[in-house]
C-alpha atoms as a PDB file:
ATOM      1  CA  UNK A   1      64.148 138.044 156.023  1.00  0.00           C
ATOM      2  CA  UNK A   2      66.496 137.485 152.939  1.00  0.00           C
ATOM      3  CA  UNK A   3      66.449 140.758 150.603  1.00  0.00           C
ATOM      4  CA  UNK A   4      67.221 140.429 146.891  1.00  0.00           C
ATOM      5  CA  UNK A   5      67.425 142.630 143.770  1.00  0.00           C
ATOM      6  CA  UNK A   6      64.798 142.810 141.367  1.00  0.00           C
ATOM      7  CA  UNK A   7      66.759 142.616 138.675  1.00  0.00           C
ATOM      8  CA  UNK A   8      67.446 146.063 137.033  1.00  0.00           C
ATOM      9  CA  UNK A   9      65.204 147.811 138.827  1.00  0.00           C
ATOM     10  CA  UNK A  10      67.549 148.174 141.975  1.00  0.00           C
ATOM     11  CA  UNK A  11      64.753 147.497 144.139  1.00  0.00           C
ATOM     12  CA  UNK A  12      65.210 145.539 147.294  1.00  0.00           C
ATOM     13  CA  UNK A  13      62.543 142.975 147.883  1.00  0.00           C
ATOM     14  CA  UNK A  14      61.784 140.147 150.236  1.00  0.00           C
ATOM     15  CA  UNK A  15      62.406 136.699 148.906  1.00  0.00           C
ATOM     16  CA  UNK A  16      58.612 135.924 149.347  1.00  0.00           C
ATOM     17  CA  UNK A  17      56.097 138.518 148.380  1.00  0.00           C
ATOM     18  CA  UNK A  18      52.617 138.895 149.583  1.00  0.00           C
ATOM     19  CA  UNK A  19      50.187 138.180 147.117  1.00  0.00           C
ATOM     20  CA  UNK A  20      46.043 139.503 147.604  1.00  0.00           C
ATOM     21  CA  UNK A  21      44.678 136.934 144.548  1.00  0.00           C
ATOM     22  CA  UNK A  22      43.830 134.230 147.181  1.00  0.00           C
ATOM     23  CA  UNK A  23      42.907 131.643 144.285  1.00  0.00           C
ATOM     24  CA  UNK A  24      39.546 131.194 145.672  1.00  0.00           C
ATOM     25  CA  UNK A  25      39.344 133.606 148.436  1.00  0.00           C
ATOM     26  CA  UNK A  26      41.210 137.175 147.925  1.00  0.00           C
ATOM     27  CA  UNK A  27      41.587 138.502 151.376  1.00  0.00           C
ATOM     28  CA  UNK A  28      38.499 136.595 152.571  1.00  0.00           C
ATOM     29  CA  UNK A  29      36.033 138.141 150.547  1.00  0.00           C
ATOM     30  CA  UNK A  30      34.493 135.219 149.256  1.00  0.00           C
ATOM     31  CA  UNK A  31      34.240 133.341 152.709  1.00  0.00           C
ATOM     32  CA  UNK A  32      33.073 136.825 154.440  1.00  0.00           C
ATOM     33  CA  UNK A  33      36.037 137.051 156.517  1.00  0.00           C
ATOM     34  CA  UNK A  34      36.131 140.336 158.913  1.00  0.00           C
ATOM     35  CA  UNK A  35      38.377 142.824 157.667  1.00  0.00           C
ATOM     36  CA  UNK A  36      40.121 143.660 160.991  1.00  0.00           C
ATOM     37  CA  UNK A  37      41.513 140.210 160.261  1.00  0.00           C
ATOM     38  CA  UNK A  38      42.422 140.406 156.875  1.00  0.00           C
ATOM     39  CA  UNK A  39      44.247 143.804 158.322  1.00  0.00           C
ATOM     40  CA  UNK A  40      46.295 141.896 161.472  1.00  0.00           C
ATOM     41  CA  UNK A  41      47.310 139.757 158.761  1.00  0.00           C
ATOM     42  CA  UNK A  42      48.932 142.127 156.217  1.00  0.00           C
ATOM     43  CA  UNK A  43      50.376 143.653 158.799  1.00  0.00           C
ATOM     44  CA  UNK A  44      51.971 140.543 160.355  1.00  0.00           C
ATOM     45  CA  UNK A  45      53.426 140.207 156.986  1.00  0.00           C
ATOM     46  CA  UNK A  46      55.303 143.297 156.955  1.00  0.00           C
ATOM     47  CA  UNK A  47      55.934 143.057 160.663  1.00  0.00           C
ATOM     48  CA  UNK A  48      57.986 139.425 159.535  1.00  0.00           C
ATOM     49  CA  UNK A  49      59.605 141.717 156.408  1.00  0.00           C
ATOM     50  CA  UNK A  50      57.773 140.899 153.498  1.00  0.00           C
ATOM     51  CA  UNK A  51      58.087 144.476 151.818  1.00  0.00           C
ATOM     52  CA  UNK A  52      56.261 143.605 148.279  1.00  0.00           C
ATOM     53  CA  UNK A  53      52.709 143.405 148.144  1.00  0.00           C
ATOM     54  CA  UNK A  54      50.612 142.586 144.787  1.00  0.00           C
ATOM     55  CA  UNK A  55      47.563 142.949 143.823  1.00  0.00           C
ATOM     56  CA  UNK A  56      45.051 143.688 141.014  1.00  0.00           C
ATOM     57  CA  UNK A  57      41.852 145.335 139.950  1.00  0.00           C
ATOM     58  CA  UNK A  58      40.708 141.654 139.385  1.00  0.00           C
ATOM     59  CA  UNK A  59      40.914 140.925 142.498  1.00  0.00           C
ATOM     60  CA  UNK A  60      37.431 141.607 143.640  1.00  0.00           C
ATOM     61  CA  UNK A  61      38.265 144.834 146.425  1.00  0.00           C
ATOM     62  CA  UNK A  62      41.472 143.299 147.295  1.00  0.00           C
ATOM     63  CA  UNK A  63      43.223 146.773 146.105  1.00  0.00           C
ATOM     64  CA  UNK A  64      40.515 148.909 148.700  1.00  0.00           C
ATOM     65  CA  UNK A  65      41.756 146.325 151.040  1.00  0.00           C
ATOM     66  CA  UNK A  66      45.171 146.752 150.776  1.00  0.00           C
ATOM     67  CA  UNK A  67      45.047 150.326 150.308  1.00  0.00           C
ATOM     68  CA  UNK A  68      43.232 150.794 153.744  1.00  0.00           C
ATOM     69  CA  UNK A  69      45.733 147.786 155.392  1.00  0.00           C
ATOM     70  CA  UNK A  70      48.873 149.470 154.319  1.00  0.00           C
ATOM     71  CA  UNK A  71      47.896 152.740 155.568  1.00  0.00           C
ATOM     72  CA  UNK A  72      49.234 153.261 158.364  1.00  0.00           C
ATOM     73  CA  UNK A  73      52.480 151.554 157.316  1.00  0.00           C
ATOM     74  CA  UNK A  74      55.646 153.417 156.243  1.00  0.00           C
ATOM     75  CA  UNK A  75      55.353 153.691 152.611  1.00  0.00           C
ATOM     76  CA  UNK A  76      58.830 154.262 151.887  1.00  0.00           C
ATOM     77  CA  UNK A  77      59.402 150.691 153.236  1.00  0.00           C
ATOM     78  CA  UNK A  78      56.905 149.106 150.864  1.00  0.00           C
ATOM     79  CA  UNK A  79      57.075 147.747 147.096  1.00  0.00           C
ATOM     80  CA  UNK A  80      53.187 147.796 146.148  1.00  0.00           C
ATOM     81  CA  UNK A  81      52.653 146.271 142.502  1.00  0.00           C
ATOM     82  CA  UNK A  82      49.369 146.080 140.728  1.00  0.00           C
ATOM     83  CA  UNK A  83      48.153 145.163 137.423  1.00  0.00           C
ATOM     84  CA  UNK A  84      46.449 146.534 133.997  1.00  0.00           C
ATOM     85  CA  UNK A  85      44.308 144.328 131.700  1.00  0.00           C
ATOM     86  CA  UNK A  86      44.800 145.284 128.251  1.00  0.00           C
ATOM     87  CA  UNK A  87      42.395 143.074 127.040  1.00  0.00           C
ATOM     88  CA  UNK A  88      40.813 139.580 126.492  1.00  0.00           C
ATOM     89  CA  UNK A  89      39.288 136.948 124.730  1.00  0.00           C
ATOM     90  CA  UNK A  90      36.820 139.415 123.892  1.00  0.00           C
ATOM     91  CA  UNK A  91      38.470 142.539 123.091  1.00  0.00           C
ATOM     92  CA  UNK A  92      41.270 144.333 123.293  1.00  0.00           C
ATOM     93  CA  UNK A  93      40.893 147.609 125.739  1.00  0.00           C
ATOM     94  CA  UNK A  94      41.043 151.214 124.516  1.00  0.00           C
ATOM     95  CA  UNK A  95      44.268 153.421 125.631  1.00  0.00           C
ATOM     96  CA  UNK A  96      41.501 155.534 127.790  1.00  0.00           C
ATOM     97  CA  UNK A  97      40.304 152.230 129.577  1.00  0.00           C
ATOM     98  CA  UNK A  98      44.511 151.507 130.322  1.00  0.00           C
ATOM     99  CA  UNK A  99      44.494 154.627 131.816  1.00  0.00           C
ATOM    100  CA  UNK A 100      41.487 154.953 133.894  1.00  0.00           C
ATOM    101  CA  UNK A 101      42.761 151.474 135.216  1.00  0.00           C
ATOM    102  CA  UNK A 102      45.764 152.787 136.333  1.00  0.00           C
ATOM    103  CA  UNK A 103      43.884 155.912 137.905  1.00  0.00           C
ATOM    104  CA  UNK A 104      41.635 153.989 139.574  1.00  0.00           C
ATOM    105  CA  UNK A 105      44.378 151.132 141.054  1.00  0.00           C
ATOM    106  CA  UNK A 106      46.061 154.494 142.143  1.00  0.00           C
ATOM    107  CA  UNK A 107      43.087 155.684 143.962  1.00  0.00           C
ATOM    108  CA  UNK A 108      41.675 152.782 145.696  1.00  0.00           C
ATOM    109  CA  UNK A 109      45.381 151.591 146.964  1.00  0.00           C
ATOM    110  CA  UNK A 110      45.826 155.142 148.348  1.00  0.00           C
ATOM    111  CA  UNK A 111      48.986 156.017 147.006  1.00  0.00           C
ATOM    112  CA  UNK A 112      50.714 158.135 144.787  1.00  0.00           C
ATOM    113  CA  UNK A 113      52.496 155.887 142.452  1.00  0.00           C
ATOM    114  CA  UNK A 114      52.553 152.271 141.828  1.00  0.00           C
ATOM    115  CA  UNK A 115      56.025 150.808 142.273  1.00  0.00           C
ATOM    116  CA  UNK A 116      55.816 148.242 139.901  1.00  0.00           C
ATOM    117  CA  UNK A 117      52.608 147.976 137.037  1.00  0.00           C
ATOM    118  CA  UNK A 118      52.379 144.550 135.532  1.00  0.00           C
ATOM    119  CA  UNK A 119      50.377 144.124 132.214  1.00  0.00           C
ATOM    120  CA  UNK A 120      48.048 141.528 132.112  1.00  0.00           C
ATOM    121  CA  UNK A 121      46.557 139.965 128.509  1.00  0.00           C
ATOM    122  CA  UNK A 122      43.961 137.573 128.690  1.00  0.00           C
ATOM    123  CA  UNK A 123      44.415 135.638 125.474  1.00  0.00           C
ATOM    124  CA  UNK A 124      48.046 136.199 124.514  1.00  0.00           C
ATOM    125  CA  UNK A 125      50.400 136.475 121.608  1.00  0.00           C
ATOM    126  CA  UNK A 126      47.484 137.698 119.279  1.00  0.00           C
ATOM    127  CA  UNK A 127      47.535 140.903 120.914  1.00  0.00           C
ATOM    128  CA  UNK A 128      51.149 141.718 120.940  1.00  0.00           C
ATOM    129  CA  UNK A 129      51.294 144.178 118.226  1.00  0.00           C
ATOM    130  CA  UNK A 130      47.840 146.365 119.362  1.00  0.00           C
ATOM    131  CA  UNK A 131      50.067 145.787 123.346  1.00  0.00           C
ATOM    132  CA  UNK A 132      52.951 147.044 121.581  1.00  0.00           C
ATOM    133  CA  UNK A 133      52.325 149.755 119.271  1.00  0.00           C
ATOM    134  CA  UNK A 134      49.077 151.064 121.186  1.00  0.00           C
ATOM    135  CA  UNK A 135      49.341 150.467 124.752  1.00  0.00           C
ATOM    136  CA  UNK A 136      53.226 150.417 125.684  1.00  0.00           C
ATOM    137  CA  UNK A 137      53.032 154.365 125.137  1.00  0.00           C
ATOM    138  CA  UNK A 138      50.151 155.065 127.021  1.00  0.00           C
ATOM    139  CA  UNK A 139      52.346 153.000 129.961  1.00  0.00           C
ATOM    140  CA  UNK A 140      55.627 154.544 129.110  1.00  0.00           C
ATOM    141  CA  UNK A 141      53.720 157.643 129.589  1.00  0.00           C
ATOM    142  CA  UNK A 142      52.106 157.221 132.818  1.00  0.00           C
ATOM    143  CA  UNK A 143      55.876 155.990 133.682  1.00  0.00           C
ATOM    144  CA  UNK A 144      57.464 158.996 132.650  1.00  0.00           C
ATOM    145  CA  UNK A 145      54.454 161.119 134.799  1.00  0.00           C
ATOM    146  CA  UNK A 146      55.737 159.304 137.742  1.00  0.00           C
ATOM    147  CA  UNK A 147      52.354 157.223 138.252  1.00  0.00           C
ATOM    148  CA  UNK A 148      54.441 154.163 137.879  1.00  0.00           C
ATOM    149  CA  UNK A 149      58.143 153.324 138.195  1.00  0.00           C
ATOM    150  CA  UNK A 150      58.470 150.508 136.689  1.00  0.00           C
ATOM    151  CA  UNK A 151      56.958 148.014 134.083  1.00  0.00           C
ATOM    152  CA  UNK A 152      56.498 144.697 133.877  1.00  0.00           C
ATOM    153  CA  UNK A 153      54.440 141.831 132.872  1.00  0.00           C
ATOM    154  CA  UNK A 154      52.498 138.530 133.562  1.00  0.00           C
ATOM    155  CA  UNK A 155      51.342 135.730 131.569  1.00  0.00           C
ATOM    156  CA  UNK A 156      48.164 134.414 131.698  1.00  0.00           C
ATOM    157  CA  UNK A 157      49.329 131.354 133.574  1.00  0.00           C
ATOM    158  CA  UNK A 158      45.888 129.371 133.755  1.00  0.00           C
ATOM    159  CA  UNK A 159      46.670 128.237 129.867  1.00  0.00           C
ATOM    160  CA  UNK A 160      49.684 129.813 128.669  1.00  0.00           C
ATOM    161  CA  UNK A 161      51.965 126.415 130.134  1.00  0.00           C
ATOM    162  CA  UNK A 162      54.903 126.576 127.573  1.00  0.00           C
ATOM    163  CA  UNK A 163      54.853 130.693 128.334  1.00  0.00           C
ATOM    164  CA  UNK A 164      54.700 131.737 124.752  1.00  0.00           C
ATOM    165  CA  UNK A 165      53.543 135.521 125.850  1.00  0.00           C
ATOM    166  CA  UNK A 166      56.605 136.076 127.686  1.00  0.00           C
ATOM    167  CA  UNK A 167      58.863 135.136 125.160  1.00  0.00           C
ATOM    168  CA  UNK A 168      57.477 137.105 122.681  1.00  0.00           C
ATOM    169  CA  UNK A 169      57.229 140.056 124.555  1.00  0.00           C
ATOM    170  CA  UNK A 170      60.277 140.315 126.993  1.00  0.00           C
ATOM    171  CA  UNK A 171      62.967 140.343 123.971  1.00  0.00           C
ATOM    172  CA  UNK A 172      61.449 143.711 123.417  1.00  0.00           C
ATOM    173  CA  UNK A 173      63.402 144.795 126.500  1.00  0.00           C
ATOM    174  CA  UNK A 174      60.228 147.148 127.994  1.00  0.00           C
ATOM    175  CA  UNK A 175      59.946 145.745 130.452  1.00  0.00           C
ATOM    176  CA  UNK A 176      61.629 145.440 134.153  1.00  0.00           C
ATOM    177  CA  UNK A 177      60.206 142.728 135.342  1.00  0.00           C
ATOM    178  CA  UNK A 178      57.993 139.350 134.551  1.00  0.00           C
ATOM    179  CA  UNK A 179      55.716 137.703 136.537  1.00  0.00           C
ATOM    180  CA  UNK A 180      56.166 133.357 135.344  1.00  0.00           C
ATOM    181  CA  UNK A 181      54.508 130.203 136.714  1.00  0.00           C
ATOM    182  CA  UNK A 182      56.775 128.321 137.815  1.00  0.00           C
ATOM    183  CA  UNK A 183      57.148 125.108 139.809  1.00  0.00           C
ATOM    184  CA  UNK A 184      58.532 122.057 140.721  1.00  0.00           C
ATOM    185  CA  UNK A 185      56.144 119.795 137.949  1.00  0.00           C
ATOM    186  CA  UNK A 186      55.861 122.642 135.172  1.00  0.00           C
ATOM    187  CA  UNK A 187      59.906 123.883 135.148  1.00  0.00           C
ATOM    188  CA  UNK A 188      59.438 125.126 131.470  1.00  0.00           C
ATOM    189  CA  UNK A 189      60.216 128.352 132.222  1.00  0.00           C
ATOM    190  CA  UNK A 190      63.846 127.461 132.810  1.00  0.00           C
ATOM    191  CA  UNK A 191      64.205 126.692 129.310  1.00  0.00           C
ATOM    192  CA  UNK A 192      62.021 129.318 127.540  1.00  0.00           C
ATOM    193  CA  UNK A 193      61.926 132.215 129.802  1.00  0.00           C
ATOM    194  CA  UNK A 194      64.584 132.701 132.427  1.00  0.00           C
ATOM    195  CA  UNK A 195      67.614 132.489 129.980  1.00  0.00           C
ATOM    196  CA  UNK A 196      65.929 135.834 128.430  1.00  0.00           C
ATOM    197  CA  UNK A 197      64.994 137.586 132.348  1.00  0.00           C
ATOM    198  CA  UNK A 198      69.260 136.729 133.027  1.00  0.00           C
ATOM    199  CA  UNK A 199      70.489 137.770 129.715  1.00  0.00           C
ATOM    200  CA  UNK A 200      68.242 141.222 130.116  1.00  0.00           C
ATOM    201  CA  UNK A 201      68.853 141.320 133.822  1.00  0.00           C
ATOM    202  CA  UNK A 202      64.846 141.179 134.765  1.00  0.00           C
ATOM    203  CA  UNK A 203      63.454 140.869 138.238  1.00  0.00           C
ATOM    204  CA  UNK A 204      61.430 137.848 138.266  1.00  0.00           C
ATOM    205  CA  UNK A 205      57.989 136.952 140.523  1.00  0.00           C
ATOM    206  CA  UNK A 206      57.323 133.271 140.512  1.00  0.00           C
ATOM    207  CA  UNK A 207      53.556 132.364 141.076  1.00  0.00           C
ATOM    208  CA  UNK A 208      51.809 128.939 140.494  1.00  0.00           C
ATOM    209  CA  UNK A 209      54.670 128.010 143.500  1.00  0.00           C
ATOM    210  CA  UNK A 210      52.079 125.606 145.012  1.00  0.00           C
ATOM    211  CA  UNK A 211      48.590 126.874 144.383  1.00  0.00           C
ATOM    212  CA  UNK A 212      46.182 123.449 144.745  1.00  0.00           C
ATOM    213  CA  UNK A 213      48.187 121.265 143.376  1.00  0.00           C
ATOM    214  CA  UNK A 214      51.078 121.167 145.076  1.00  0.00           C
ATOM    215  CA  UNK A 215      48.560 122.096 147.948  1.00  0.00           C
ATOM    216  CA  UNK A 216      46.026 119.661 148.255  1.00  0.00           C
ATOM    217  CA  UNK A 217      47.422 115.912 147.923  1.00  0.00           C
ATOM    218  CA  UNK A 218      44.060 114.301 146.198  1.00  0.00           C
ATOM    219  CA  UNK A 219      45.140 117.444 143.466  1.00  0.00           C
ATOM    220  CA  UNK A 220      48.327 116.622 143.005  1.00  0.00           C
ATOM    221  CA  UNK A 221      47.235 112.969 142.464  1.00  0.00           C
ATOM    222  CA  UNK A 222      45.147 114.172 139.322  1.00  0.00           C
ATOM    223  CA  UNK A 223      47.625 116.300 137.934  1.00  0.00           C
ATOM    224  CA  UNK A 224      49.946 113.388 137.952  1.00  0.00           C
ATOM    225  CA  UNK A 225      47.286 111.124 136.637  1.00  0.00           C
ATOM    226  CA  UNK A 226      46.525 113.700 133.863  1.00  0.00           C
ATOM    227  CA  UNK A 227      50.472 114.276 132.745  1.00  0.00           C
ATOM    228  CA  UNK A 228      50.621 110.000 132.935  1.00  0.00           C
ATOM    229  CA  UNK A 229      48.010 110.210 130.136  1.00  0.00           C
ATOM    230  CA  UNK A 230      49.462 113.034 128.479  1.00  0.00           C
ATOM    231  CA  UNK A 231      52.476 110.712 128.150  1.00  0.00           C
ATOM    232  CA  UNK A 232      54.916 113.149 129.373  1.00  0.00           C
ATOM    233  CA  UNK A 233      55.764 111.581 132.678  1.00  0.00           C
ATOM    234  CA  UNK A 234      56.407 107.945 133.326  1.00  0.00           C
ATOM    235  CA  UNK A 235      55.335 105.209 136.302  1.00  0.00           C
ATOM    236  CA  UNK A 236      59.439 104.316 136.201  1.00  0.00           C
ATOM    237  CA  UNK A 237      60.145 107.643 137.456  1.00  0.00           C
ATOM    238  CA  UNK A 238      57.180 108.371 140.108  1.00  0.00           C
ATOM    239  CA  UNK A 239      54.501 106.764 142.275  1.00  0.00           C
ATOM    240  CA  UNK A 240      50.635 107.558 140.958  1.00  0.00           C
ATOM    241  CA  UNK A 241      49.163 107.222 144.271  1.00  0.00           C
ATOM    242  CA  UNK A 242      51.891 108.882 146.174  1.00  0.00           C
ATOM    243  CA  UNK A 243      53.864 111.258 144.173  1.00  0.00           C
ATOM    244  CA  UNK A 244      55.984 112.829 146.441  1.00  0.00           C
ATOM    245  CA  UNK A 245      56.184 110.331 148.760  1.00  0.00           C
ATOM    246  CA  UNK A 246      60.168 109.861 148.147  1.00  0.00           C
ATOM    247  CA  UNK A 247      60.946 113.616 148.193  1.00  0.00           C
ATOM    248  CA  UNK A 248      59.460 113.502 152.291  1.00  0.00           C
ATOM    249  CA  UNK A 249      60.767 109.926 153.333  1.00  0.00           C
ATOM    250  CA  UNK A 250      63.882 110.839 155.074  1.00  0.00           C
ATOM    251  CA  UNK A 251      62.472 113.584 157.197  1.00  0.00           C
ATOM    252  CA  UNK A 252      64.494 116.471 156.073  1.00  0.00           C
ATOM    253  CA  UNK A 253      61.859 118.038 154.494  1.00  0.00           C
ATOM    254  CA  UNK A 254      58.127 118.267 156.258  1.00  0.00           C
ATOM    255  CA  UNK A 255      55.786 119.176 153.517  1.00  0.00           C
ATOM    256  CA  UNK A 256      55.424 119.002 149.504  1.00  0.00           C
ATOM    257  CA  UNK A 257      54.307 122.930 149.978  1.00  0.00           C
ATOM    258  CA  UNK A 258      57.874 123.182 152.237  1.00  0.00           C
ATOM    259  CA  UNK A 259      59.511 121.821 148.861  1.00  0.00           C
ATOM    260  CA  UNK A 260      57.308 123.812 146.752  1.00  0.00           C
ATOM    261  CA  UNK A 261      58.906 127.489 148.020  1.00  0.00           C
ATOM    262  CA  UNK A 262      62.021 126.637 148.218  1.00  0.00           C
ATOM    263  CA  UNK A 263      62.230 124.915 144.831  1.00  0.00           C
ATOM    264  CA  UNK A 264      61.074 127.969 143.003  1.00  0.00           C
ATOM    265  CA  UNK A 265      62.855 130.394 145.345  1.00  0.00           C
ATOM    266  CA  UNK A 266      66.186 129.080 144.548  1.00  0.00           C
ATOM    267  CA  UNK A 267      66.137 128.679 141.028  1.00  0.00           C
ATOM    268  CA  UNK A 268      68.192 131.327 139.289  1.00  0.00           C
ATOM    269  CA  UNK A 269      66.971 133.508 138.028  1.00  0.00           C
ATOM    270  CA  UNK A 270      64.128 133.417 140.208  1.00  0.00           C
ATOM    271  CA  UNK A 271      63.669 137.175 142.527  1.00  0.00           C
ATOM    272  CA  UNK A 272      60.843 136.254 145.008  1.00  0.00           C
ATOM    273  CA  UNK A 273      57.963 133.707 145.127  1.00  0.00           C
ATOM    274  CA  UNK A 274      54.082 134.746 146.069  1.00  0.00           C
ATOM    275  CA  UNK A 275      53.055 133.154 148.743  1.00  0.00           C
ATOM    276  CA  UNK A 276      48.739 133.873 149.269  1.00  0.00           C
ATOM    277  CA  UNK A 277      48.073 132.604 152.749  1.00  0.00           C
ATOM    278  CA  UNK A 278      45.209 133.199 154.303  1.00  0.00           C
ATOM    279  CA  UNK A 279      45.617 132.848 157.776  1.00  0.00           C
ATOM    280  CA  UNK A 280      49.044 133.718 160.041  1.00  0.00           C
ATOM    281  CA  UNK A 281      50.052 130.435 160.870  1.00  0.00           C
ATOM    282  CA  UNK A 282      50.178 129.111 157.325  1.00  0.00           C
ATOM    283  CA  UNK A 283      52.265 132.432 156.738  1.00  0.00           C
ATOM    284  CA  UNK A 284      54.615 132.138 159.380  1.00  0.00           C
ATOM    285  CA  UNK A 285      55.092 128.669 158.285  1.00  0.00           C
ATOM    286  CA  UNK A 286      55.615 129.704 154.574  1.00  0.00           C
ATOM    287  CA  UNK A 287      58.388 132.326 155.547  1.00  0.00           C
ATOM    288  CA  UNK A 288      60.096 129.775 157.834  1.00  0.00           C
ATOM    289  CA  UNK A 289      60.456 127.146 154.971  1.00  0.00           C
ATOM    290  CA  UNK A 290      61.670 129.555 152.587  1.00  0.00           C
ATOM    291  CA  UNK A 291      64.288 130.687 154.928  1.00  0.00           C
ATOM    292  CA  UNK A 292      65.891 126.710 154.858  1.00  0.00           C
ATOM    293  CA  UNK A 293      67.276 127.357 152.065  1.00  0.00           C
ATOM    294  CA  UNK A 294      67.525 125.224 148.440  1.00  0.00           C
ATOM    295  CA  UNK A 295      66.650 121.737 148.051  1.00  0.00           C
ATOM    296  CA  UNK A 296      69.997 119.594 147.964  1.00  0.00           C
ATOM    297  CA  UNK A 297      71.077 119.111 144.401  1.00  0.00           C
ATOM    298  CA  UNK A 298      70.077 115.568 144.602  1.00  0.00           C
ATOM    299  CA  UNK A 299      66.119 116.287 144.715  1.00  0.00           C
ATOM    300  CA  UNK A 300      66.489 119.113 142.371  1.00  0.00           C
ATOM    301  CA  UNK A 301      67.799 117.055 139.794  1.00  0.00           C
ATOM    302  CA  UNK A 302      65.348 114.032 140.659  1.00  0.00           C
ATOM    303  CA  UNK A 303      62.768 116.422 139.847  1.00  0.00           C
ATOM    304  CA  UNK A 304      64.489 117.345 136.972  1.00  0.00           C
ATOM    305  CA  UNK A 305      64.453 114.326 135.582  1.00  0.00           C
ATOM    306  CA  UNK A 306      60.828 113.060 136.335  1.00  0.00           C
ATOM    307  CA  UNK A 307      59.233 116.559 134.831  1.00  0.00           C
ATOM    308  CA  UNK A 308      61.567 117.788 132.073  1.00  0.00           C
ATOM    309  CA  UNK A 309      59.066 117.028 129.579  1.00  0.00           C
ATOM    310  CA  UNK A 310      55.921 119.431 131.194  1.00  0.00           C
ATOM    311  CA  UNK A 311      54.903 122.268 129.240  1.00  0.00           C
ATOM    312  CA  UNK A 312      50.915 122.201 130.056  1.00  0.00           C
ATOM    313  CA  UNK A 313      49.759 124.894 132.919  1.00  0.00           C
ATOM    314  CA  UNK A 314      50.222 123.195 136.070  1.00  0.00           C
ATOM    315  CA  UNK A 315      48.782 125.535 139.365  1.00  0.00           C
ATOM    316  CA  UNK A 316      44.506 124.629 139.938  1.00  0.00           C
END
């Protein structure tokens, strides 16, 4: 397993992190899966060195799953990061709520501190003043009572596409680390986002790396169909019906997920990618085509070229 540093922190992490979200099916709760299963599989992920595993109170009971997965495991040997909501389209969420979050992640994962907490705001920049003047203290203090070690924060990546949450809110240098969506068809981040996470030295956890539709081809068809429409890709640079089709014809690379991970897991200044497979073959097969290393500059900058102009959340 390749080890990197997450940024400032100084913590040592696996290039791809295990995430619990599942899209569709956290941990197999959806689909009823046993979870003596869900349990071989965790474990098969540490056993093949993946050291971070994420979750969220969001998650359905992904974080009572975890918790009782990782429990016989040595802790010391584990980066375990969760997540706070601080609010929504609804409302924003009272520094009491923040903290009985936090309690509660604490509780149900089993463990004594949370090595990285990763805000989570539903709407976006509207919030950023109640985030910042009411909530970042409440967070700094559950730092400083050694509940968590280190801060960081997502985006809400199902609409926020051009990222505008994270570049308000990581010039503010509180935070350690940022979670972006990031891939090969949406690559705004390089532009708006990782210039701040290098200049501030932030880890950085890229999700969205395949999700469906990079996943499923018929998906990836319809995103391409939509961003056609949307004008911001053109028929001279790719194939409707088959996409991807030149990125797999000469055989050196087997999938458009194999391309996927290591797309996003070699772009500077990019820490680890979150991979959410379900079953131990897919994540075997996820850790081996990470471990091939980057795409050859050629491809990289094919892709550069036919999605430059993507801004829109690409992932579902």
């Amino acid at each position: 397993m390749i080890y990197r540093t997450l940024g400032r922190t100084g913590l040592e992490i696996s290039i791809m992190g295990m995430g619990t979200g599942g899209a569709e099916d956290p941990l197999g709760q959806t689909s009823g899966r046993p979870e003596t299963e869900v349990h071989r599989l965790l474990h098969r992920a540490f056993d093949l060195g993946i050291n971070l595993f994420d979750t969220s109170p969001g998650y359905m009971d992904s974080e009572l799953i975890l918790g009782r997965a990782l429990k016989g495991l040595p802790h010391e040997q584990l980066i375990i990061s969760s997540k706070v909501s601080l609010g929504d389209d609804n409302r924003v969420k009272q520094p009491a709520e923040v903290i009985s979050s936090v309690e509660n992640s604490l509780k149900r994962l089993q463990v004594a501190h949370l090595d990285v907490l990763l805000i989570a705001v539903g709407s976006g920049v509207e919030h950023f003043e109640v985030v910042m003047n009411e909530h970042l203290p409440i967070l700094c203090k559950l730092r400083d009572q050694g509940k968590v070690r280190f801060l960081g924060s997502s985006e809400h990546s199902r609409y926020d596409g051009e990222h505008l949450w994270l570049q308000k809110v990581l010039p503010t240098n509180f935070f350690d680390v940022a979670i972006v969506a990031h891939n090969m068809i949406n690559q705004s981040a390089q532009k708006t986002v990782f210039p701040i996470c290098k200049e501030l030295n932030l880890g950085v956890i890229n999700v969205f790396t395949v999700r469906r539709a990079l996943g499923l081809p018929h998906r990836t068809r319809e995103v391409i169909s939509e961003l056609l429409k949307l004008g911001v890709i053109s028929t001279t640079d790719i194939e409707p019906r088959n996409p991807f089709g030149w990125l797999l014809s000469d055989g050196k690379i087997s999938s458009v997920i194999e391309a996927a991970y290591r797309y996003a897991a070699y772009t500077q200044p990019v820490t680890t990618v979150m991979n959410g497979a379900n079953r131990i073959s897919w994540l075997e097969e996820n850790i081996a085509n990470v471990h091939k290393g980057p795409l050859s500059p050629e491809v990289t900058e094919r892709l550069g070229k036919i999605f430059s102009r993507v801004s829109i959340p690409i992932g579902n």
